[in-house]
Each structure stands twice: as structure tokens, then as C-alpha cells.
Protein backbone atom coordinates (compact mmCIF):
# COMPACT_ATOMS: atom_id res chain seq x y z
CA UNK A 1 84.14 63.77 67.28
CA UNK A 2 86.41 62.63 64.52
CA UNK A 3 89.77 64.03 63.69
CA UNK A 4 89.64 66.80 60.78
CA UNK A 5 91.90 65.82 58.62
CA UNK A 6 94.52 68.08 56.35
CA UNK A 7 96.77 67.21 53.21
CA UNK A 8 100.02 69.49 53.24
CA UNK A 9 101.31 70.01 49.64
CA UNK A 10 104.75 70.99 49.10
CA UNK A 11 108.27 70.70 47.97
CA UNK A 12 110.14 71.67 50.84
CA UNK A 13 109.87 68.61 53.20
CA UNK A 14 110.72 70.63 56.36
CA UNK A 15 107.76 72.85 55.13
CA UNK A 16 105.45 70.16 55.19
CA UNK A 17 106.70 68.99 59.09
CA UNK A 18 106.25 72.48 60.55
CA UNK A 19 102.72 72.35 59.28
CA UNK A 20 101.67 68.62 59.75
CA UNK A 21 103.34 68.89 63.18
CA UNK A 22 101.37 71.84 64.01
CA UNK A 23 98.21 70.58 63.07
CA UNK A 24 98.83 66.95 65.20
CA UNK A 25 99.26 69.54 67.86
CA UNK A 26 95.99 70.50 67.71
CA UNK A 27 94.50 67.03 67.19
CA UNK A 28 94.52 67.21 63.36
CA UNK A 29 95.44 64.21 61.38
CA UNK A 30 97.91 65.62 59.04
CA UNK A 31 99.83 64.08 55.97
CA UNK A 32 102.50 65.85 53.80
CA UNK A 33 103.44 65.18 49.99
CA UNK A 34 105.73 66.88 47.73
CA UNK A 35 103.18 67.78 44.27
CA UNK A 36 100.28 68.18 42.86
CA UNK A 37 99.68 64.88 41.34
CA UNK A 38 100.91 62.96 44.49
CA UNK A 39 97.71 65.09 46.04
CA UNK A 40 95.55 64.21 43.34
CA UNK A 41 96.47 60.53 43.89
CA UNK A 42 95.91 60.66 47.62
CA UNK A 43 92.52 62.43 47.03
CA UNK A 44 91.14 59.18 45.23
CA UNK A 45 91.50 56.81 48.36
CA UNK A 46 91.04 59.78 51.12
CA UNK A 47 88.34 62.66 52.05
CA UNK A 48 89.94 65.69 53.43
CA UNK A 49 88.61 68.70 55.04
CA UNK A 50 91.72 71.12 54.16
CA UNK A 51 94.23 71.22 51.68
CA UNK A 52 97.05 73.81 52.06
CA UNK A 53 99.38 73.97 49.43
CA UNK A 54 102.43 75.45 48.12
CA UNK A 55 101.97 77.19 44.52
CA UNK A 56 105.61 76.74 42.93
CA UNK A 57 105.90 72.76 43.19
CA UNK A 58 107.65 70.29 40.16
CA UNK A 59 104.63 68.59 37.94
CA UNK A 60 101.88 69.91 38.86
CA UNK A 61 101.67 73.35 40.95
CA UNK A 62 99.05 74.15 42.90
CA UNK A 63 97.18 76.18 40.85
CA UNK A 64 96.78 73.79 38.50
CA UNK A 65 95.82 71.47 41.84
CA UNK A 66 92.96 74.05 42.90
CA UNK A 67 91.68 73.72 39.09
CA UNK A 68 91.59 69.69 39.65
CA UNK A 69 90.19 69.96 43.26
CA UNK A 70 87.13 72.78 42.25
CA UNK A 71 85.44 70.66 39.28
CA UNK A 72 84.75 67.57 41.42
CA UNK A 73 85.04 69.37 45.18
CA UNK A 74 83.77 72.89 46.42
CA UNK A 75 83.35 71.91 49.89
CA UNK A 76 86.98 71.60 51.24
CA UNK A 77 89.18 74.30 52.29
CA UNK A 78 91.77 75.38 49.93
CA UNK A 79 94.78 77.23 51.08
CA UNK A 80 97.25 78.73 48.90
CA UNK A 81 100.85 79.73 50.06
CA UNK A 82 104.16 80.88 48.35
CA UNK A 83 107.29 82.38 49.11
CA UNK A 84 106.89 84.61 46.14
CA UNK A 85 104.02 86.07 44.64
CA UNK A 86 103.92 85.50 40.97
CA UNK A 87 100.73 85.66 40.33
CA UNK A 88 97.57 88.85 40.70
CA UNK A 89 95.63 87.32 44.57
CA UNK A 90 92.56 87.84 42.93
CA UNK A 91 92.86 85.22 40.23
CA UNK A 92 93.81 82.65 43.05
CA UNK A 93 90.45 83.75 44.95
CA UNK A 94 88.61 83.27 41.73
CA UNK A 95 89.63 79.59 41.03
CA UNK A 96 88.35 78.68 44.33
CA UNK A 97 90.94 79.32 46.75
CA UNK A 98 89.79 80.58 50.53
CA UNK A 99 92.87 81.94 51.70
CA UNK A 100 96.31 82.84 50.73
CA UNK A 101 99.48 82.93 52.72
CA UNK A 102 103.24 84.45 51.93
CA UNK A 103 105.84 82.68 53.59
CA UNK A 104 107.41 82.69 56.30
CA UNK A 105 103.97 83.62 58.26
CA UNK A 106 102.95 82.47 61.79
CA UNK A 107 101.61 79.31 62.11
CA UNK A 108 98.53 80.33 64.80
CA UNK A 109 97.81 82.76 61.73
CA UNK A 110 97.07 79.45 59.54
CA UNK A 111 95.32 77.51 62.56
CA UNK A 112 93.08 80.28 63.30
CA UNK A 113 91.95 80.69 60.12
CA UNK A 114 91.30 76.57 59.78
CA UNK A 115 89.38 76.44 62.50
CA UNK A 116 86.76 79.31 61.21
CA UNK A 117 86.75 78.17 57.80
CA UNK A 118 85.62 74.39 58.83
CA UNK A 119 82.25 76.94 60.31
CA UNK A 120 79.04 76.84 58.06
CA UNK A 121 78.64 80.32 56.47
CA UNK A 122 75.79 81.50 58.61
CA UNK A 123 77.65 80.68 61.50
CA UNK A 124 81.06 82.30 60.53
CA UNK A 125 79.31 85.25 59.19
CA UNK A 126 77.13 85.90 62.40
CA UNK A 127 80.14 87.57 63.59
CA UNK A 128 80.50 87.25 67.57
CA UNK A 129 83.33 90.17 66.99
CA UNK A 130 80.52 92.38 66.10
CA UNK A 131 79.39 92.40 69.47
CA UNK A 132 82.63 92.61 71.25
CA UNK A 133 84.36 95.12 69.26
CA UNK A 134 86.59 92.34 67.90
CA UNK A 135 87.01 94.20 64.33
CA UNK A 136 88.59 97.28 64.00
CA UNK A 137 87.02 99.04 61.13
CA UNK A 138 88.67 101.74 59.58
CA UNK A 139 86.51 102.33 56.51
CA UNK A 140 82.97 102.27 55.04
CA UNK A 141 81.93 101.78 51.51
CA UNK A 142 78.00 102.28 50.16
CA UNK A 143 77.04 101.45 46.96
CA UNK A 144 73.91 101.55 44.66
CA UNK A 145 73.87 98.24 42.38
CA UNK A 146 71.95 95.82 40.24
CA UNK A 147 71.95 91.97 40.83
CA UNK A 148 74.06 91.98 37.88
CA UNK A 149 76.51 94.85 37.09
CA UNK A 150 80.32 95.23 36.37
CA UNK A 151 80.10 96.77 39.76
CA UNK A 152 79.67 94.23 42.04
CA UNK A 153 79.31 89.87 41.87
CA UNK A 154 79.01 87.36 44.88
CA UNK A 155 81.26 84.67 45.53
CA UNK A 156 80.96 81.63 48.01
CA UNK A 157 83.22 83.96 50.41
CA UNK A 158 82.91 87.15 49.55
CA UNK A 159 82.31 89.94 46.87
CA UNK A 160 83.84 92.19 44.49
CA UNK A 161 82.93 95.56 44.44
CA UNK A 162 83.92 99.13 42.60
CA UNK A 163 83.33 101.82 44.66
CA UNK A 164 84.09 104.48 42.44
CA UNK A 165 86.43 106.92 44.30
CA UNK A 166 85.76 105.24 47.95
CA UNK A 167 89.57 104.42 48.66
CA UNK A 168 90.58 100.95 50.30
CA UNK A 169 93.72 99.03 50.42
CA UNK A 170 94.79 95.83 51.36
CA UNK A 171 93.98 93.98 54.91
CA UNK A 172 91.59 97.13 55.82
CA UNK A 173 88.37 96.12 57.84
CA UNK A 174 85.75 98.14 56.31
CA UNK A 175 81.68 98.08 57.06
CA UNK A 176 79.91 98.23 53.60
CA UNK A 177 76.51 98.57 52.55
CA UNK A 178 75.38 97.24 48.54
CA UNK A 179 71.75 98.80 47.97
CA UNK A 180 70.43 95.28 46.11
CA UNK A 181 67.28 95.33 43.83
CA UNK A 182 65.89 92.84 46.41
CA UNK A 183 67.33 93.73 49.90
CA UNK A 184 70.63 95.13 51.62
CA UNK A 185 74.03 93.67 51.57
CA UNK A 186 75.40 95.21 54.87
CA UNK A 187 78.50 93.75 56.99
CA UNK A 188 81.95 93.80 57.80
CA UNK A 189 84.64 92.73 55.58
CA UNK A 190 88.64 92.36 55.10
CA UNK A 191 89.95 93.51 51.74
CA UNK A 192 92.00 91.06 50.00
CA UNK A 193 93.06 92.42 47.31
CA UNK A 194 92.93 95.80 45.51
CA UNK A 195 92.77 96.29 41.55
CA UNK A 196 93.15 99.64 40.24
CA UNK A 197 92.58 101.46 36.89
CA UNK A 198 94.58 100.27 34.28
CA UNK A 199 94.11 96.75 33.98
CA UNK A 200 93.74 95.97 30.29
CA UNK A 201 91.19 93.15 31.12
CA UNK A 202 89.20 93.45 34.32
CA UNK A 203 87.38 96.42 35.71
CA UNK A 204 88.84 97.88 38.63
CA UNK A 205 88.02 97.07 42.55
CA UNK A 206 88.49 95.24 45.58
CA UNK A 207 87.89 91.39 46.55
CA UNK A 208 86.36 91.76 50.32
CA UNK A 209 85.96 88.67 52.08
CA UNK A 210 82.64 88.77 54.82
CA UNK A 211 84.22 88.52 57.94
CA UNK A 212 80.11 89.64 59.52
CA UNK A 213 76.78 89.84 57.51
CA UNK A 214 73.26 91.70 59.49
CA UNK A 215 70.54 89.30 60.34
CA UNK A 216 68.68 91.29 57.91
CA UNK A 217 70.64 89.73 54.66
CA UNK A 218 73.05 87.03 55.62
CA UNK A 219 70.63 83.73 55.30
CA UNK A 220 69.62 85.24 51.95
CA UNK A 221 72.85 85.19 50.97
CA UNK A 222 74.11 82.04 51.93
CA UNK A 223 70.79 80.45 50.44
CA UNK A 224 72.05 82.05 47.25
CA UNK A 225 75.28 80.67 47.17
CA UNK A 226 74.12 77.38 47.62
CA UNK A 227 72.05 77.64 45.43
CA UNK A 228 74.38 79.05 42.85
CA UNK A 229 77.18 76.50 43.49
CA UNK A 230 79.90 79.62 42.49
CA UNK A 231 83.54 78.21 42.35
CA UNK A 232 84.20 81.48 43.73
CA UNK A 233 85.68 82.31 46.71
CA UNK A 234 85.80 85.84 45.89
CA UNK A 235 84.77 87.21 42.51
CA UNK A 236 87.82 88.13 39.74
CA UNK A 237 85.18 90.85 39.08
CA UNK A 238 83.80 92.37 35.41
CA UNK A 239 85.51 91.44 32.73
CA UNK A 240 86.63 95.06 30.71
CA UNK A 241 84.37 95.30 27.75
CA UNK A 242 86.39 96.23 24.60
CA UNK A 243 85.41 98.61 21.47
CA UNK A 244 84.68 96.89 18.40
CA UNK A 245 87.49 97.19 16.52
CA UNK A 246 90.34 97.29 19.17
CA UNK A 247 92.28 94.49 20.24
């Protein structure tokens, strides 16, 4: 079996040899630069399977690197990290990005979650947990919903979803059930993020990722986002629609 292979992006050199040394650990092949355009130049001549990056980097950050990477590339793993969060998680999710770390964080936390995101989505989302009480969910949501509705949209990863008064915060495991014109959404997820009321743009909500989807739905859904090709890891969600007249 060949080596998967990771680019580390980042300023901080001893940053980049924590990670790349972890990874060779674990029979990665692992290579470290210091910005976004050094990626970009070492994506022409080499395929990855990951890219973890750094957001706050001289000449290009990695925002602007997850932009470059998602119009030619939604197959590779994106992971975003930063010492300090600058910008709302949900728009990072939106551009394309499958994961988000704050540093410092544990290094098994970054391997772990490398290792599941290289499985196909039917396979990560047929949840062996399920079975052996792996997730520890501490919340249910239900919701009523269109295909198409400021209330819900589907991502490559996930979903956004406003359940009205149905509280959930951050990092919560939560079952959920989406009553679809077509069939059930029903699974497990993790909340990434939470918006609430008051955003002068976007409708409130949460970005969930699926962690476990029921035989019932999940190869319908995966079907659809292939088919759909969404840049999406999770959904930004509705965009607030404005009176005429008001600015």
C-alpha cells in the first residue's frame, strides 16, 4: 500500500516538525513549507492526500490557500489550524475546509481525525460507534423541511440546520432527524459551530458534521453529493433576505 502523503503549511518551522514528525511516525510521508504560495508551487509537481495548514502565514494565508486548492481539487483533506481565531468557523467550513484546529491541541487529536477522513463517505458515515455506544449523545433535534429552505442545505460533510428553539452548542453529539420531501435525514452528528440571532447577514443555526447516517438515507446522500460536487464541507447556511429599501 503506498504511503499517504501530507503537505504541512506554516510559518513556525518547529510547527511544521512536530507535525511532519508525527505523521513519519505513523508511516506518512510528510513535507513542511512556510506559505501559501510555496504550497501552491509544490502542488504543481506533487498529489497529496492532506493538507493541514496554518491560517495567519506571510503572502498568502491559508484561507486564501483553501480558495486556490477548492477550484481545481475537492478531493483532498483540508485542515485548518490557528493559534487565534480571527475569523466566524463556519465561513472556513464553507470554503471547503474539513476540519479546524486551535493551537496548541494534541497531536493523536489530528491523526485520528486523518485517518477517518482518508474513509469514503459511506464508509465513515456507517458509524461502527453506533453499535458500540462509541458516541455520547446528549441532544436530539427534528425538523420538518423542504429540499430547499433557509432552514436547512447539505454539504459534502455535513449540514446546516435551524432548529428553531431546539438549543445546541458547540462539540455536542446530537441524533437528528430532517423530515425531507423525498426520504429521512436521520444520524448522529458533532456541532461545529453555532450561529445565533443577530447576524446581519446569515440566518441563524448550527453547522453539524455526520459523524453516523441510517442505512435508510446515507447512500442517498452521498449519491447526492457526488453528484452535486458542493465545495462545502458544511453549509455557511441561508443567506438573510433584506427589505427592499434597507441596506
Amino acid at each position: 500500500m503506498n504511503q499517504l502523503k501530507a503537505l504541512v503549511v506554516d510559518d513556525e518551522t518547529d510547527i511544521q516538525r512536530i507535525i511532519c514528525d508525527e505523521l513519519i511516525s505513523q508511516n506518512w510521508e510528510a513535507k513542511g513549507v512556510g506559505d501559501g504560495l510555496l504550497a501552491l508551487e509544490q502542488l504543481k509537481n506533487e498529489k497529496y492526500d492532506v493538507i493541514i495548514s496554518d491560517i495567519s502565514m506571510p503572502k498568502m494565508d491559508g484561507l486564501e490557500l483553501l480558495r486556490e486548492v477548492r477550484k481545481t481539487d475537492k478531493r483532498v483533506v483540508f485542515v485548518l489550524m490557528s493559534a487565534v481565531v480571527t475569523l466566524p468557523l463556519w465561513e472556513g467550513y464553507a470554503l471547503g475546509a474539513n476540519a479546524f484546529f486551535g493551537k496548541p491541541f494534541p497531536i493523536h487529536d489530528l491523526t485520528r481525525l486523518l485517518v477517518r477522513m482518508q474513509l469514503p463517505a459511506r464508509q465513515r458515515w456507517a458509524g461502527a460507534g453506533k453499535k458500540t455506544d462509541e458516541f455520547k449523545i446528549s441532544n436530539h433535534i427534528e425538523l420538518d423541511n423542504g429540499e430547499i429552505s433557509e432552514n436547512f442545505s447539505l454539504g459534502s460533510g455535513g449540514m446546516f440546520v435551524n432548529p428553531g428553539s431546539q438549543n445546541a452548542v458547540k462539540d455536542q453529539i446530537l441524533s437528528f432527524r430532517v423530515n425531507m420531501p423525498r426520504f429521512v435525514l436521520e444520524g448522529i452528528g458533532m456541532v461545529m459551530w453555532t450561529r445565533r440571532p443577530g447576524n446581519p447577514n446569515l440566518a441563524p443555526g448550527l453547522g453539524i458534521e455526520f459523524l453516523y447516517l441510517e442505512d435508510s438515507c446515507r447512500e442517498l446522500v452521498a449519491s447526492l453529493v457526488i453528484r452535486s460536487q458542493v465545495k462545502a464541507f458544511i453549509p455557511a447556511g441561508a443567506i438573510v433576505k433584506k427589505i427592499a429599501g434597507e441596506s
